[in-house]
Protein backbone atom coordinates (compact mmCIF):
# COMPACT_ATOMS: atom_id res chain seq x y z
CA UNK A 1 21.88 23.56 -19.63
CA UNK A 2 25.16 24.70 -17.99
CA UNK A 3 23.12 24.62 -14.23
CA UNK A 4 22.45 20.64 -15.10
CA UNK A 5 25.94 20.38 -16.19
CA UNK A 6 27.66 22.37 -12.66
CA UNK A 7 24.99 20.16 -10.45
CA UNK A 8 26.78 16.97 -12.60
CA UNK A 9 30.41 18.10 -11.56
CA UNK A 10 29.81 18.88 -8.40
CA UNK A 11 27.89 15.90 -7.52
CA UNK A 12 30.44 13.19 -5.93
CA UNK A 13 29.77 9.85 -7.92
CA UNK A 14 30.22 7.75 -4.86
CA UNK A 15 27.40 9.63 -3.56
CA UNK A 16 24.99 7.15 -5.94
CA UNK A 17 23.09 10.79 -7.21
CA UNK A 18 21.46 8.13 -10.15
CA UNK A 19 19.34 7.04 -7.63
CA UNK A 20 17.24 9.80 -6.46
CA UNK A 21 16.88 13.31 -6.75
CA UNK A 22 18.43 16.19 -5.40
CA UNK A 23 15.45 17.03 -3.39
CA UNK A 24 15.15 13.55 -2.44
CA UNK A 25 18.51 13.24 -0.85
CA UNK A 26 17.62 17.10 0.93
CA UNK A 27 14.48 16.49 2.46
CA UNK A 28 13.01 12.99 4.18
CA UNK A 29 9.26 13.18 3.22
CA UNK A 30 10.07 13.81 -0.81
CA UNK A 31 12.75 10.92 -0.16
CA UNK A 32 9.96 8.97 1.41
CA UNK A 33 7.59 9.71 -1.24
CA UNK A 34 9.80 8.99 -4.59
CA UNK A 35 10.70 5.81 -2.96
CA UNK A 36 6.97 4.68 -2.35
CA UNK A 37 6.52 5.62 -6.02
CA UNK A 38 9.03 3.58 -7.10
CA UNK A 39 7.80 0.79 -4.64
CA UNK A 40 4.21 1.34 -6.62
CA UNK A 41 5.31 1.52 -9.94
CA UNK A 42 7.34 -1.45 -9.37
CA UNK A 43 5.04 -3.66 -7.83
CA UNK A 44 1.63 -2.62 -9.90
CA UNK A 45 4.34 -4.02 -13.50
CA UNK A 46 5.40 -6.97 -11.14
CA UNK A 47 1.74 -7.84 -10.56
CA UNK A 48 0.31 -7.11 -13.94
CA UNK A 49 2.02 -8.97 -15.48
CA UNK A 50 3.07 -12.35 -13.65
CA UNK A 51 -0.44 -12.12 -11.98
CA UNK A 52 -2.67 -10.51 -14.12
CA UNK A 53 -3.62 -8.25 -10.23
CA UNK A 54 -3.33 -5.45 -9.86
CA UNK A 55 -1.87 -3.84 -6.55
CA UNK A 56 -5.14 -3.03 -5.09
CA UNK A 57 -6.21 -6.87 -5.69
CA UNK A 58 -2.96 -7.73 -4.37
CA UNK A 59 -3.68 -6.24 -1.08
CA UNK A 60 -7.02 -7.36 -0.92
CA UNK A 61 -6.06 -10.97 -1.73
CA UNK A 62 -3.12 -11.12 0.97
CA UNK A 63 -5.67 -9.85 4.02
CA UNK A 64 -8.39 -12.25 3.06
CA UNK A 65 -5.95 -14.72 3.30
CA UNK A 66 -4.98 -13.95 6.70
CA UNK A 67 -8.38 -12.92 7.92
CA UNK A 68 -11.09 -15.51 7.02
CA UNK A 69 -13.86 -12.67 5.90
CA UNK A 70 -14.30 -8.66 6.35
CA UNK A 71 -17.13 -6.34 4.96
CA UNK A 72 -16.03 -3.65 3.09
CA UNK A 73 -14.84 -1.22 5.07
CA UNK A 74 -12.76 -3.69 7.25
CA UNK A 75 -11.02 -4.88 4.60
CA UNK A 76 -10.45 -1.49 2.80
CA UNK A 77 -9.15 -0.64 6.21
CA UNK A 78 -6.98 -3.24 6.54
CA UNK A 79 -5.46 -3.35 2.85
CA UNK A 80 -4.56 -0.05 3.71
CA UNK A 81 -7.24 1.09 0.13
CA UNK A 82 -10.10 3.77 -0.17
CA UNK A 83 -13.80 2.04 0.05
CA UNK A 84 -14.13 2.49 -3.44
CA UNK A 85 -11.57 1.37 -4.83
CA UNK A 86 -12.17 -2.08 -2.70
CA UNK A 87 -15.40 -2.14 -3.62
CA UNK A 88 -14.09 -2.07 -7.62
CA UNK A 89 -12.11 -4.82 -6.98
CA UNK A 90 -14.01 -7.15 -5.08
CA UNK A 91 -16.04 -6.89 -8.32
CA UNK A 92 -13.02 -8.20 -10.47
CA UNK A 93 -12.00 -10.79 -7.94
CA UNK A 94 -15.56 -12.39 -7.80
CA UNK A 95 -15.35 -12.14 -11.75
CA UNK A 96 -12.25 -14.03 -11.58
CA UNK A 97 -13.89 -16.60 -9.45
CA UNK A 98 -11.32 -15.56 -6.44
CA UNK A 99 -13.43 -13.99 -4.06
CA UNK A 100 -17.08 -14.35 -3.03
CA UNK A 101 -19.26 -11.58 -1.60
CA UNK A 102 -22.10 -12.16 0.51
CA UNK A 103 -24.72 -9.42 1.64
CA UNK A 104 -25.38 -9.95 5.26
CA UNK A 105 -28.34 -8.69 7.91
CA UNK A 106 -26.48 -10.10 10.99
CA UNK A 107 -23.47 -7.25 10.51
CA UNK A 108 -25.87 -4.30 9.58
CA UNK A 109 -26.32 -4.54 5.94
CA UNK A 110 -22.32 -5.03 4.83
CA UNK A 111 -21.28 -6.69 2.06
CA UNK A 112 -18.95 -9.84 3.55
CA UNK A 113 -15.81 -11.04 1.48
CA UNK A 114 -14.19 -14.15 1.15
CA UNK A 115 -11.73 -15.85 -0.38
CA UNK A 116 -12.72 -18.80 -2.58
CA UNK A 117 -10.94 -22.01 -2.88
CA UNK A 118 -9.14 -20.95 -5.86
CA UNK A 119 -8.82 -17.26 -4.63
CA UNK A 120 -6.67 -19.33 -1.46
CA UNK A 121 -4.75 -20.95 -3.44
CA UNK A 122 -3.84 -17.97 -5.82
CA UNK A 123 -3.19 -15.25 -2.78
CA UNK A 124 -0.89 -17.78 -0.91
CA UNK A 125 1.20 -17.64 -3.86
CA UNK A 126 1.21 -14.53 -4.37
CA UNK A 127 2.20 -13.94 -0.42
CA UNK A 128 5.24 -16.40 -1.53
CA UNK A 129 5.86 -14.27 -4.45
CA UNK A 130 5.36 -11.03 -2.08
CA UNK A 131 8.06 -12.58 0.89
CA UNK A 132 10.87 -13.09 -2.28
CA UNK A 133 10.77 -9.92 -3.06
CA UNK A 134 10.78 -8.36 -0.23
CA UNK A 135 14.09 -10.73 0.39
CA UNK A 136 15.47 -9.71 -2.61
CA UNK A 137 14.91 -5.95 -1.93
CA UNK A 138 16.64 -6.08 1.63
CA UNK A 139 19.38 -9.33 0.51
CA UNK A 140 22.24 -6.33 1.76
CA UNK A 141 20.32 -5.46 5.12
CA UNK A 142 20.94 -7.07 8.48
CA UNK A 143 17.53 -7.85 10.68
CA UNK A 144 18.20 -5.47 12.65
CA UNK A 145 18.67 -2.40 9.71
CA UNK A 146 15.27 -3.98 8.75
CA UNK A 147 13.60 -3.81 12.31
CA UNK A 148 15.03 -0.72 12.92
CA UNK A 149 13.64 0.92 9.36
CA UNK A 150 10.55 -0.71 9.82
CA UNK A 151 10.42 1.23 12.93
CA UNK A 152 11.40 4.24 12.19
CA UNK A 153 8.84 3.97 9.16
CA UNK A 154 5.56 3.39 12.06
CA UNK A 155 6.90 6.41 13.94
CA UNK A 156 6.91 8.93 10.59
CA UNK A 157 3.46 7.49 10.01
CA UNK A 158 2.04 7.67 13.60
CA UNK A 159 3.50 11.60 12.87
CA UNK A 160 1.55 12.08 10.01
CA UNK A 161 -1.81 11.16 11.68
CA UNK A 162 -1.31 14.15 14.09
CA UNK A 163 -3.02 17.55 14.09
CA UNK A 164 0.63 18.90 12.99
CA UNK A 165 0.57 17.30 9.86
CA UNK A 166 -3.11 17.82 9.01
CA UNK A 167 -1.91 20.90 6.32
């Protein structure tokens, strides 16, 4: 009790210690991590409940939209999701009517998604939906804080795809 009561005095209030952690505002990569939590957290509620999506559906839904059809692994790859978990939610999109799978000989044997009329319709709101908040989230940043986060954000994740990050 007293050490959570010392940490509290210390702590300057200006310094916005509510936010995150104390490990968080020590070390980048736990910083990194709690805030693509929050990000998670945040947007899996968000979608749930004004969409009835959830995040993985979200991500599938905004790549078909930009890329007219993908088997499965293409579009698990670009959504950025494990195979399986795309494959679980192509099955709730085509329940939903929103997406339409297609086996296919001409590409191998892959499984070919689309969007369907209504699926279009739904996933360019939701990209609408998707560009507010994102507006709303950086409303106090200039473009160039943004570009230059956004940056800095490729370069820690080109870093984590090297051998010195494999353990």
């Amino acid at each position: 009790m007293s050490t959570s009561k010392v940490l509290a005095i210390r702590e300057n209030p200006s310094d916005h210690t509510d936010i995150v952690g104390i490990l968080a505002r020590e070390q980048v990569a736990v910083l990194v991590s709690t805030l693509g939590a929050r990000f998670s957290r945040g947007a899996m509620a968000y979608y749930r409940a004004v969409w009835d999506i959830g995040t993985v559906e979200w991500r599938l839904l905004i790549i078909l939209n930009r890329i007219d059809a993908l088997n499965v692994s293409e579009l698990s790859s670009a959504a950025d999701v494990d195979k399986a978990a795309a494959s679980r939610s192509l099955v709730l999109l085509q329940d939903r009517k929103l997406v339409s799978v297609e086996q296919t000989r001409s590409r191998g044997r892959a499984a070919i998604a689309k969007l369907t009329a209504e699926g279009r319709r739904l996933a360019t709101k939701l990209a609408q939906a998707s560009r507010e908040r994102e507006a709303r989230l950086f409303k106090d940043f200039t473009i160039d804080d943004k570009e230059h986060l956004n940056t800095l954000l490729l370069r820690l994740a080109r870093a984590l795809d090297t051998d010195d990050w494999k353990y």
